[in-house]
Protein backbone atom coordinates (compact mmCIF):
# COMPACT_ATOMS: atom_id res chain seq x y z
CA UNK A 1 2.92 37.25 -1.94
CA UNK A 2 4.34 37.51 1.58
CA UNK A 3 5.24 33.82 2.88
CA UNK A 4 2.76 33.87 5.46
CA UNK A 5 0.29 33.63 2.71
CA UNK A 6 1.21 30.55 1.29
CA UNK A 7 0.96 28.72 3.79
CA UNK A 8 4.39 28.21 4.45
CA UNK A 9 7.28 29.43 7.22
CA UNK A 10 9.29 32.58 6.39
CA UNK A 11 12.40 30.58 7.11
CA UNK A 12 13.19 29.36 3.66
CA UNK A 13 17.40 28.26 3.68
CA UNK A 14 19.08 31.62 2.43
CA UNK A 15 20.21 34.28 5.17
CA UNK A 16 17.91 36.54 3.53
CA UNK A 17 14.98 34.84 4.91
CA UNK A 18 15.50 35.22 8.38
CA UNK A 19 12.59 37.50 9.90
CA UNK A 20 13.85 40.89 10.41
CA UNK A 21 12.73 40.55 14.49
CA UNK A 22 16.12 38.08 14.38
CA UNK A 23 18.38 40.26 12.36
CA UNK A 24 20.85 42.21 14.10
CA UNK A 25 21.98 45.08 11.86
CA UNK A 26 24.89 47.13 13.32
CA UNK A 27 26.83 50.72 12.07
CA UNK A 28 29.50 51.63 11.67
CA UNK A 29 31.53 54.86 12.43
CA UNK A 30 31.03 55.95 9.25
CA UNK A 31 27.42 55.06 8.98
CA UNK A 32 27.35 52.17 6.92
CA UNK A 33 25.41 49.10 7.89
CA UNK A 34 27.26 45.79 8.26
CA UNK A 35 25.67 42.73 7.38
CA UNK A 36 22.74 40.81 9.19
CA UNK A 37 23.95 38.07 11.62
CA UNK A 38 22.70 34.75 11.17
CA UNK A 39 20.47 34.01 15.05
CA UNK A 40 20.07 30.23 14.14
CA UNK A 41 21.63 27.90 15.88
CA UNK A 42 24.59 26.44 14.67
CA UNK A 43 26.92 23.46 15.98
CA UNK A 44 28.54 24.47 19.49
CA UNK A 45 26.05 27.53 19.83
CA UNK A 46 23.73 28.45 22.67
CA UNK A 47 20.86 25.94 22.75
CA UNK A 48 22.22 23.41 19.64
CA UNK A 49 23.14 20.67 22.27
CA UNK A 50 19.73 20.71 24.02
CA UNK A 51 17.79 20.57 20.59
CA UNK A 52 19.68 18.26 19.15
CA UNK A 53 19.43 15.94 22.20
CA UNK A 54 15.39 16.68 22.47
CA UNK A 55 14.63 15.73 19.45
CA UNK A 56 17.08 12.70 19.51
CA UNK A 57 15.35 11.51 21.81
CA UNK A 58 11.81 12.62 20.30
CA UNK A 59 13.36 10.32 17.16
CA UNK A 60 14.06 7.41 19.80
CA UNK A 61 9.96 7.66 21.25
CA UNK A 62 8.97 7.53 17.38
CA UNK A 63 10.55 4.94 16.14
CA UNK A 64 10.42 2.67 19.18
CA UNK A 65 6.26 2.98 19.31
CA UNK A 66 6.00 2.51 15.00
CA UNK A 67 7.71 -1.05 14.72
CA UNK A 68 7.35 -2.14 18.55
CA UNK A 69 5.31 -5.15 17.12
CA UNK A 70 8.01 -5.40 14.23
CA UNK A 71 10.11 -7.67 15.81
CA UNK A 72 7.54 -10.07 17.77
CA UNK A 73 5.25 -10.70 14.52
CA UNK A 74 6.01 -14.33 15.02
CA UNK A 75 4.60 -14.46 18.69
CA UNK A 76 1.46 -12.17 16.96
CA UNK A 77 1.14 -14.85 14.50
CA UNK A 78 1.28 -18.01 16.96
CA UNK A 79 -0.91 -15.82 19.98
CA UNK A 80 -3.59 -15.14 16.95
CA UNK A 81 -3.29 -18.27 14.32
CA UNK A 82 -2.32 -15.62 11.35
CA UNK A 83 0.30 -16.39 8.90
CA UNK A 84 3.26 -13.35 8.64
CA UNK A 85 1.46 -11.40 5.56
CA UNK A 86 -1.90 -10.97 7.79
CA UNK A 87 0.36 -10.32 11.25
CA UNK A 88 2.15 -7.75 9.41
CA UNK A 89 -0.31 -5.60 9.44
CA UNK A 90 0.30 -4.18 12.58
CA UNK A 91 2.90 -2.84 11.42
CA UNK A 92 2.17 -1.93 8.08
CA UNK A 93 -1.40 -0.05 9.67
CA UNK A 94 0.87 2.08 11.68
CA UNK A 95 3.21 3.05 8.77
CA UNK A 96 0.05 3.73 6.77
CA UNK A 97 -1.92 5.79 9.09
CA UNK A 98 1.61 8.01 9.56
CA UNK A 99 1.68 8.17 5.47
CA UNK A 100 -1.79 9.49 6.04
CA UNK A 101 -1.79 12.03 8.32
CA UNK A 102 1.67 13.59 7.82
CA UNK A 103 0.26 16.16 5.85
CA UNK A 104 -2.48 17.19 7.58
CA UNK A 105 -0.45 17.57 10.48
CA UNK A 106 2.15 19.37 9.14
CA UNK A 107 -0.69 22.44 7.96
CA UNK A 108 -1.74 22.60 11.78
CA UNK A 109 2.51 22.88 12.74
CA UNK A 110 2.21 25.93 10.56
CA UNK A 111 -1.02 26.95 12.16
CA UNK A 112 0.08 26.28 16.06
CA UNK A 113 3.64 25.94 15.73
CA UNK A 114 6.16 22.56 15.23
CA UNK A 115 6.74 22.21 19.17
CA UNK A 116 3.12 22.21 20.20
CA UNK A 117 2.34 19.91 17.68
CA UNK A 118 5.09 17.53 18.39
CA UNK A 119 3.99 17.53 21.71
CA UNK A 120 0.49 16.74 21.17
CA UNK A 121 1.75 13.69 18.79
CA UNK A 122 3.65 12.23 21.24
CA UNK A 123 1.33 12.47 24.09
CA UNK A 124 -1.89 11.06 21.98
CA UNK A 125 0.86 8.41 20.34
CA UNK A 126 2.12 7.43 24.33
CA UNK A 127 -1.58 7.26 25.46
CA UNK A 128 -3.04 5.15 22.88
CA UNK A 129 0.49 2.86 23.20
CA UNK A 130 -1.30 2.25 27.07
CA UNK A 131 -4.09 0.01 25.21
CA UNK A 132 -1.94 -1.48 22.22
CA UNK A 133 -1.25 -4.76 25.40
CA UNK A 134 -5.04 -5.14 25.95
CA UNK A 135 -6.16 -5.81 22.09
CA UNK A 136 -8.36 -8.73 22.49
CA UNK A 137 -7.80 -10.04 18.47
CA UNK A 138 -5.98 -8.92 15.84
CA UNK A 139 -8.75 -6.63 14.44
CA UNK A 140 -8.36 -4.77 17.39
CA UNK A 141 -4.66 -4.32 18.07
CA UNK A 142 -4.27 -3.34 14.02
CA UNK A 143 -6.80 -0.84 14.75
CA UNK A 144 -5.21 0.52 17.64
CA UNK A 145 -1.82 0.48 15.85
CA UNK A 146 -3.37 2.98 12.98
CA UNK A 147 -4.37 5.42 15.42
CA UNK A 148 -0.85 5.70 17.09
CA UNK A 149 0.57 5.83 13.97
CA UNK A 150 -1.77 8.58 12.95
CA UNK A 151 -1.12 10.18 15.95
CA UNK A 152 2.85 9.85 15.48
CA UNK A 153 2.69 11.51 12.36
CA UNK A 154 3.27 15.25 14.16
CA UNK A 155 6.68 14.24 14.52
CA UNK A 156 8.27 13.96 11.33
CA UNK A 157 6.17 16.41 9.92
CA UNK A 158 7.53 19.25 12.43
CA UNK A 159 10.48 18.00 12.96
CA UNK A 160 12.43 18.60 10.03
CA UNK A 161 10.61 22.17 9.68
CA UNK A 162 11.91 22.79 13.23
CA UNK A 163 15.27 22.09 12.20
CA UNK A 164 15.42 24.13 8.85
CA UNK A 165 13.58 27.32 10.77
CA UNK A 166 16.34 27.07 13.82
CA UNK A 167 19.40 25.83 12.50
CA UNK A 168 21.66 27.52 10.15
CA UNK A 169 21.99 25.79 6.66
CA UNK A 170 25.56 24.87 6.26
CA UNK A 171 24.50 22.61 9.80
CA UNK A 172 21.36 21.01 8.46
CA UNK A 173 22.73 17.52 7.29
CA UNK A 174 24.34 17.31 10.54
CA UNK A 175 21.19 18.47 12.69
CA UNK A 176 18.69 16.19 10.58
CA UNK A 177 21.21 13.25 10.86
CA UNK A 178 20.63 13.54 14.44
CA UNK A 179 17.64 13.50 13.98
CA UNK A 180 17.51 10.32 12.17
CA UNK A 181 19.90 8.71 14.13
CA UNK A 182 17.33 8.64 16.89
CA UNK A 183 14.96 7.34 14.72
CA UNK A 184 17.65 4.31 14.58
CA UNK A 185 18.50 3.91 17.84
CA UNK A 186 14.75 4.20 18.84
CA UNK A 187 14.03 1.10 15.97
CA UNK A 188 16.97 -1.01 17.90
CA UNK A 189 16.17 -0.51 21.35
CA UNK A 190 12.56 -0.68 20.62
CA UNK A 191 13.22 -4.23 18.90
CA UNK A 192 15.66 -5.46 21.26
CA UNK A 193 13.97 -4.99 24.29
CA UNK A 194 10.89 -6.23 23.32
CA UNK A 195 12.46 -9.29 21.73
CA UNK A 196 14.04 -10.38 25.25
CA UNK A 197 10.90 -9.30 27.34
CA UNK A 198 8.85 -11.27 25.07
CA UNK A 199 10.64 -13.96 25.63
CA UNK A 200 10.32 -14.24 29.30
CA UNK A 201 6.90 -12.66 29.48
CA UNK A 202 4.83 -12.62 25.99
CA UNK A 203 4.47 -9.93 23.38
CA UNK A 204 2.15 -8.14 25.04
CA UNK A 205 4.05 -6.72 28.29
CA UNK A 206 6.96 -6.30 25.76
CA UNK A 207 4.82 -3.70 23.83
CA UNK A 208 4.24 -2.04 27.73
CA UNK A 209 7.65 -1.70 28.24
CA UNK A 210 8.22 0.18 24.95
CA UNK A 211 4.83 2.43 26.02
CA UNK A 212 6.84 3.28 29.39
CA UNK A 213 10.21 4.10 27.30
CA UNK A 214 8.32 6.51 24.81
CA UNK A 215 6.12 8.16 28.10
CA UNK A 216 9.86 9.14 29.89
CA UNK A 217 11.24 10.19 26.18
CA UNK A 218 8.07 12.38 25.65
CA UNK A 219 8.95 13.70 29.08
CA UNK A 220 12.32 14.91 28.31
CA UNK A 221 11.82 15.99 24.92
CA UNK A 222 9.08 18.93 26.29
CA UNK A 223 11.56 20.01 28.75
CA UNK A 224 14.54 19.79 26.66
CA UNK A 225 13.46 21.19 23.15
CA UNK A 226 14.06 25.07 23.19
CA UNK A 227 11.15 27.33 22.23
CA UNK A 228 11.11 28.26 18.12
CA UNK A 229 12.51 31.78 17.92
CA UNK A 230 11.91 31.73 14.00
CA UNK A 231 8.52 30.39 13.72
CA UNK A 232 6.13 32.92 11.52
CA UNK A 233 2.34 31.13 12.22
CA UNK A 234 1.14 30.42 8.40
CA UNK A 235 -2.47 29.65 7.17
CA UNK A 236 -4.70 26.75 7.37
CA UNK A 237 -6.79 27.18 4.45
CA UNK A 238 -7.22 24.48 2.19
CA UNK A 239 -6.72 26.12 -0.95
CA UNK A 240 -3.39 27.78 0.17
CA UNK A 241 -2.47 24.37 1.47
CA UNK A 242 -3.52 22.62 -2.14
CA UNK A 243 -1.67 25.37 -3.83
CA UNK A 244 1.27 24.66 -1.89
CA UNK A 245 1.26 21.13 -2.24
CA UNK A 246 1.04 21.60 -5.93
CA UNK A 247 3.89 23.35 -6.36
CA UNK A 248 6.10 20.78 -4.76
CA UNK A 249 4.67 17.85 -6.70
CA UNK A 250 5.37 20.41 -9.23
CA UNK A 251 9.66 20.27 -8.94
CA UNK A 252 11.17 17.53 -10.58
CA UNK A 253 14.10 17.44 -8.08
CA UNK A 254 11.08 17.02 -4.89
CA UNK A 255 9.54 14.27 -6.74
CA UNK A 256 12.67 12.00 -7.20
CA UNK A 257 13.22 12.69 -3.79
CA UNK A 258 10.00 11.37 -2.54
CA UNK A 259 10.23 8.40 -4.73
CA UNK A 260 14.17 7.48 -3.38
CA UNK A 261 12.48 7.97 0.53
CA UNK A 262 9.85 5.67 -0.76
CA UNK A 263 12.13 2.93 -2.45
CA UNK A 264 14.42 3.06 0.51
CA UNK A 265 11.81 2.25 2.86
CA UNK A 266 10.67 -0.37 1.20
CA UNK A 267 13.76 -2.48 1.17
CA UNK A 268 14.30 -1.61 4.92
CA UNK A 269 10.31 -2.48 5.57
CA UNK A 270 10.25 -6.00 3.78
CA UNK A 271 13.48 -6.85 5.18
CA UNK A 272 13.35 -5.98 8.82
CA UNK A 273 9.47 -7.34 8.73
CA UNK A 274 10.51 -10.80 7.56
CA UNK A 275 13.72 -11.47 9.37
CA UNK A 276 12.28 -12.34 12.84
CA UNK A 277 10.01 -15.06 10.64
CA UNK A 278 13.75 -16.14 8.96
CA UNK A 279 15.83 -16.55 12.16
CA UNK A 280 13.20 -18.47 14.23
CA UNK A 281 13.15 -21.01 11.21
CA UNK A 282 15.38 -23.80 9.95
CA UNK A 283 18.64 -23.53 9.45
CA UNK A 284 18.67 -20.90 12.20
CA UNK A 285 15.95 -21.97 14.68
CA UNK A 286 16.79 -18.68 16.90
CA UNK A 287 14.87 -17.89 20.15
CA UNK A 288 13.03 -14.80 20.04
CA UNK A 289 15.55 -12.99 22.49
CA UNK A 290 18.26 -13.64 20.28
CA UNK A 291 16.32 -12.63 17.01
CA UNK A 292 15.66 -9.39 19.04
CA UNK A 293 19.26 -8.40 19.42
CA UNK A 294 20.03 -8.86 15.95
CA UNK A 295 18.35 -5.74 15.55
CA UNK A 296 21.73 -3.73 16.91
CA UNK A 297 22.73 -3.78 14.14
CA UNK A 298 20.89 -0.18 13.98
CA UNK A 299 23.82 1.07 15.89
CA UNK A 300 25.18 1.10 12.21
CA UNK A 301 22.69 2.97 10.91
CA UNK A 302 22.80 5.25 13.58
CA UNK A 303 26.64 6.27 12.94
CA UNK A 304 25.74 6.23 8.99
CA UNK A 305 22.91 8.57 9.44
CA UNK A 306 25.07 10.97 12.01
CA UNK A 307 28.11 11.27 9.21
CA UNK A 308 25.68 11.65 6.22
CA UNK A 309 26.51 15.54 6.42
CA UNK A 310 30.23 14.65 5.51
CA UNK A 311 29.61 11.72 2.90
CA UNK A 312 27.48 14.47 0.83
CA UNK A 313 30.63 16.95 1.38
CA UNK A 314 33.06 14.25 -0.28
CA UNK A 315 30.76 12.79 -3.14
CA UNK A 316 27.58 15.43 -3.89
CA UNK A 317 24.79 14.31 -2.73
CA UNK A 318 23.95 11.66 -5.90
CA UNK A 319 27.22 10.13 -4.82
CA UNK A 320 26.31 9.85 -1.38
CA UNK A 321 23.15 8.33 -3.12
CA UNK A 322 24.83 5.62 -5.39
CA UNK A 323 27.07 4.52 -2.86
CA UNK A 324 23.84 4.33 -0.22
CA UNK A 325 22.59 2.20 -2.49
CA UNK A 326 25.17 0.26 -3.79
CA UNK A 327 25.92 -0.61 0.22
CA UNK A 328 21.90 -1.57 0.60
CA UNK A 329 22.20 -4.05 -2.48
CA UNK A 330 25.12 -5.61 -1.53
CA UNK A 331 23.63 -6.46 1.90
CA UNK A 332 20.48 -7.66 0.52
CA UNK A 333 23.16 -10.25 -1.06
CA UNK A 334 25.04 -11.23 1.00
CA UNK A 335 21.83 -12.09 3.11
CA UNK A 336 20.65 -15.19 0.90
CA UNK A 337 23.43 -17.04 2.85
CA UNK A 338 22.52 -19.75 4.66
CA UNK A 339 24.90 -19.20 7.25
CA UNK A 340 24.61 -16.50 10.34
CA UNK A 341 28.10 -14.30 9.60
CA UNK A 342 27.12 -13.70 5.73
CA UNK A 343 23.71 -13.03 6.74
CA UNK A 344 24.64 -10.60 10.08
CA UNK A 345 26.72 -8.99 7.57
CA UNK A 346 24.26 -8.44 5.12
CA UNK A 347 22.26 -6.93 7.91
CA UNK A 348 24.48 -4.51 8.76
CA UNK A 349 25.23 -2.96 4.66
CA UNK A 350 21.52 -2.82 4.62
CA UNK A 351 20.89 -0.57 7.43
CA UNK A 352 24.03 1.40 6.63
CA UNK A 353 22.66 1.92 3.34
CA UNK A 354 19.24 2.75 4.05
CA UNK A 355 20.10 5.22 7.02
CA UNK A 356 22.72 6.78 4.94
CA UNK A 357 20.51 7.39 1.86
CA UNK A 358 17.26 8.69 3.87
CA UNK A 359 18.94 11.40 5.65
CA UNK A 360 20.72 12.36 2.28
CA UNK A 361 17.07 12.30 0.67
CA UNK A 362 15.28 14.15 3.48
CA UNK A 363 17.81 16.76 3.96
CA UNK A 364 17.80 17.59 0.40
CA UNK A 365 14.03 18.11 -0.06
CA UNK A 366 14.50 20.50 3.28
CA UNK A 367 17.39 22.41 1.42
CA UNK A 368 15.54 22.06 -2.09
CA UNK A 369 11.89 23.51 -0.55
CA UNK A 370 12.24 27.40 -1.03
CA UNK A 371 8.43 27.95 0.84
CA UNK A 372 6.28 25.34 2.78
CA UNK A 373 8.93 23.35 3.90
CA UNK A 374 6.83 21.43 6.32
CA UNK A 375 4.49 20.52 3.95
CA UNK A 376 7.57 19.10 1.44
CA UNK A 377 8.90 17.28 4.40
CA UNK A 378 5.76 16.09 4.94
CA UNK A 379 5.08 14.59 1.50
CA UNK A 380 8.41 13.20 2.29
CA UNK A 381 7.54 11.32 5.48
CA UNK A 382 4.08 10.73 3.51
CA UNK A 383 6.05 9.33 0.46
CA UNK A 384 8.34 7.09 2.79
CA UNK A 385 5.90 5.48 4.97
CA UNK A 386 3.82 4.84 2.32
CA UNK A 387 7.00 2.61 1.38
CA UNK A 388 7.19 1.37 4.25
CA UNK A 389 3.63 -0.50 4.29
CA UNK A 390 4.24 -1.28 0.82
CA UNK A 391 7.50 -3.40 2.07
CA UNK A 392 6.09 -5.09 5.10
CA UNK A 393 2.95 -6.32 2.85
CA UNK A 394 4.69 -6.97 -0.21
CA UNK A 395 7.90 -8.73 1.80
CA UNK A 396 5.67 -10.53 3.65
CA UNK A 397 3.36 -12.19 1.14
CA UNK A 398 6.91 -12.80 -1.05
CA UNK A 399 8.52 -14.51 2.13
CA UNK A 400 5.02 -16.91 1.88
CA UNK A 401 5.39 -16.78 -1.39
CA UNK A 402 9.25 -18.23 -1.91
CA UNK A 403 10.71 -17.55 1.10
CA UNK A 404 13.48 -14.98 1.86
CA UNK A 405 15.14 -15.21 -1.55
CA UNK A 406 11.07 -13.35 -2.77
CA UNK A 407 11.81 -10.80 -0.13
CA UNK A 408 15.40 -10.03 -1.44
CA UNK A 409 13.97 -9.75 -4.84
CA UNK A 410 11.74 -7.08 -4.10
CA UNK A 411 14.75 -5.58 -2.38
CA UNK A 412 16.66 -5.73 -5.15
CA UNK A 413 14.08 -3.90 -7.52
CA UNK A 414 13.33 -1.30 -4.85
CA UNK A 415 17.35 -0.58 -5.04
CA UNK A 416 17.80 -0.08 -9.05
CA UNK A 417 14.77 2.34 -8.87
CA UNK A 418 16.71 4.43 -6.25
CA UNK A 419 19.55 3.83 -8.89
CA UNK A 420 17.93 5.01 -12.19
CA UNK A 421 16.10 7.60 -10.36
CA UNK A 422 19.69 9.08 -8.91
CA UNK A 423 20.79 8.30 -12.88
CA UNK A 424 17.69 10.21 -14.09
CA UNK A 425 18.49 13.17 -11.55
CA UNK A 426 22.60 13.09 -12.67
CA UNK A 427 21.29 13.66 -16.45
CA UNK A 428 19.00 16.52 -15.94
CA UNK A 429 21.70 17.98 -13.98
CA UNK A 430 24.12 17.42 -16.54
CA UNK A 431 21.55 18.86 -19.21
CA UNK A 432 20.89 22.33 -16.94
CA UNK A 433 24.66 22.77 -16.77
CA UNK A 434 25.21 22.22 -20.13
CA UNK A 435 22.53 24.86 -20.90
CA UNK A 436 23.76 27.59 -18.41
CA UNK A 437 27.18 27.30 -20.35
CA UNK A 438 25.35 28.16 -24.05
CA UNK A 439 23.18 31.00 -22.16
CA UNK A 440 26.95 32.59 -20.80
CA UNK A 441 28.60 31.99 -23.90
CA UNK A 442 25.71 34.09 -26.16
């Protein structure tokens, strides 16, 4: 079955599946063929800079416009006389509607290609971002925070794709790290502008501002990002799509993935929902501008998501995974301080963590996906923002419930599942290898 008929790219990871239009087969003198050269991009190569940069900054637009209301929930909550678990909806609703539509949009990337659709995301994302200032109740601004996060969901669901059609393998952790680490710095700046603009001027012209930083990103992305020269268009039909689907659900290794995306996110969802409602409260009593630059502490994650490439080259990737996770719990403790340092601390292990761990995860499922890779990074993304709403609704109603110590627990829990699930994945490897030795040895 040729790849176009599955629904999927023909650029699945091994040399061997670059299309022959990008193979460059040369003779010898004696007549003998040497072998096909590699046309993806690789680090230092002809167009690597400018696509890493584009989509950086693509990363940056994302992340800024999903949690823009993330960090001013408790001006959302005072401007609409809601307690944190109903304000929290505006972000969770955005999360959700991404979780949503990530795999419908990644079938139409195969269908009209990852740039176009990217594109399109980002401009429908940017325009609907215009209104997100004038919602008149709560209603309304959660409503229009599901569309943008609908809309939003092109770019993760292309994205990754992109990267595994264009880049060479050996360079993907690096390339997707990149790609991640915009995500982070997007999440900071996005959070600690709007937390000192809303301070002088209300949460609603601080949402504006992060509108006009995502329209000039958008900008520079579509000039920047270089035009797919690997791209094969694939099919939109349903069944081939269901088929596909099915077969990733199908592989073990995929589905732990998907569930460590989904229990990382929900740590780094509860926690980064509920903090702003922590710091402006006793014994901390922060102003909102303050509680806004706490969230640099994603330049951390950015570096941790940028060297995940090397951690994975040192430990595997399940010890890139423990120690991810080991870092995230640690923070998590450290945060039931009282105090600002322990807590700032805390902070900083549990974006390390999390960063480090997700671009592990979703560079594995892009290595481990043999044939629709944009639909397995899609039920990725799907799997991870799904964990997301999950942790800003369930962190939320434990904060009301007992405070930040209920939002740590859930933490906690979220982190031993990424645990046994690593554990789970360590075994079966174990188990394979052990069998491959008794199949030699007959």
């Amino acid at each position: 079955m040729s790849p176009a008929s599955t629904g999927a790219s023909t650029i699945v990871g091994a040399a061997s599946s670059v299309p022959a239009a990008s193979r460059v087969v040369a003779s010898s003198a004696d007549g003998s063929r040497t072998a096909p050269a590699d046309s993806r991009m690789t680090p230092g190569g002809p167009g690597y800079r400018r696509m890493s940069f584009a989509l950086f900054l693509a990363g940056v637009a994302t992340f800024a416009l999903l949690y823009s209301t993330q960090a001013l929930l408790p001006l959302i909550s005072g401007d609409f006389g809601v307690p944190a678990s109903q304000a929290s909806w505006t972000v969770a609703a955005a999360t959700g509607g991404l979780a949503l539509f990530v795999l419908p949009m990644s079938a139409l990337s195969e269908r009209y290609g990852r740039r176009t659709v990217m594109t399109a995301s980002l401009a429908v994302a940017v325009a609907v971002g215009v209104l997100v200032p004038f919602a008149p109740t709560l209603g309304a601004l959660v409503v229009l925070r599901a569309v943008q996060g609908a809309a939003l969901a092109g770019l993760p669901a292309s994205a990754t794709a992109y990267l595994a059609e264009e880049v060479r393998p050996k360079a993907l952790v690096t390339a997707i790290g990149l790609f991640v680490a915009g995500n982070s710095v997007g999440g900071m700046s996005g959070r600690v502008i709007t937390g000192w603009v809303a301070q002088e001027w209300g949460w609603r012209i601080a949402v504006g501002v992060i509108g006009a930083l995502a329209v000039a990103c958008a900008i520079a992305f579509r000039l920047l990002l270089p035009a797919p020269k690997h791209f094969r268009t694939g099919s939109l039909a349903p069944r081939v799509l269901a088929r596909t689907v099915r077969g990733h659900l199908a592989d073990p290794l995929l589905r732990r993935l998907y569930a460590i995306g989904a229990l990382f996110m929900t740590v780094f969802g509860g926690v980064y929902t509920v903090i702003g409602y922590r710091l402006t409260e006793a014994p901390f009593s922060l102003p909102q501008g303050i509680v806004g630059s706490v969230f640099l502490v994603y330049l951390v994650g950015t570096v941790s998501a940028s060297t995940a490439g090397r951690l994975v080259g040192r430990l595997g990737r399940r010890g890139a995974l423990y120690l991810a996770g080991g870092t995230t719990a640690t923070g998590l403790l450290l945060s039931l301080a009282d105090s600002l340092a322990p807590v700032l601390l805390g902070l900083v292990l549990i974006t390390a963590g999390f960063f480090a761990g997700h671009a592990v995860a979703s560079s594995a499922v892009s290595k481990t996906a043999t044939t629709g890779r944009a639909q397995a990074s899609a039920l990725y993304q799907s799997s991870y923002y799904v964990g997301s709403s999950v942790g800003s609704t369930v962190g939320a109603t434990a904060f009301h419930a007992g405070g930040w110590s209920g939002t740590v627990a859930v933490g906690v829990l979220a982190v031993l599942g990424v645990v046994a699930i690593t554990a789970l994945g360590t075994r079966a490897a174990r188990v394979a290898a052990r069998r491959d030795v008794l199949v030699a040895a007959r």
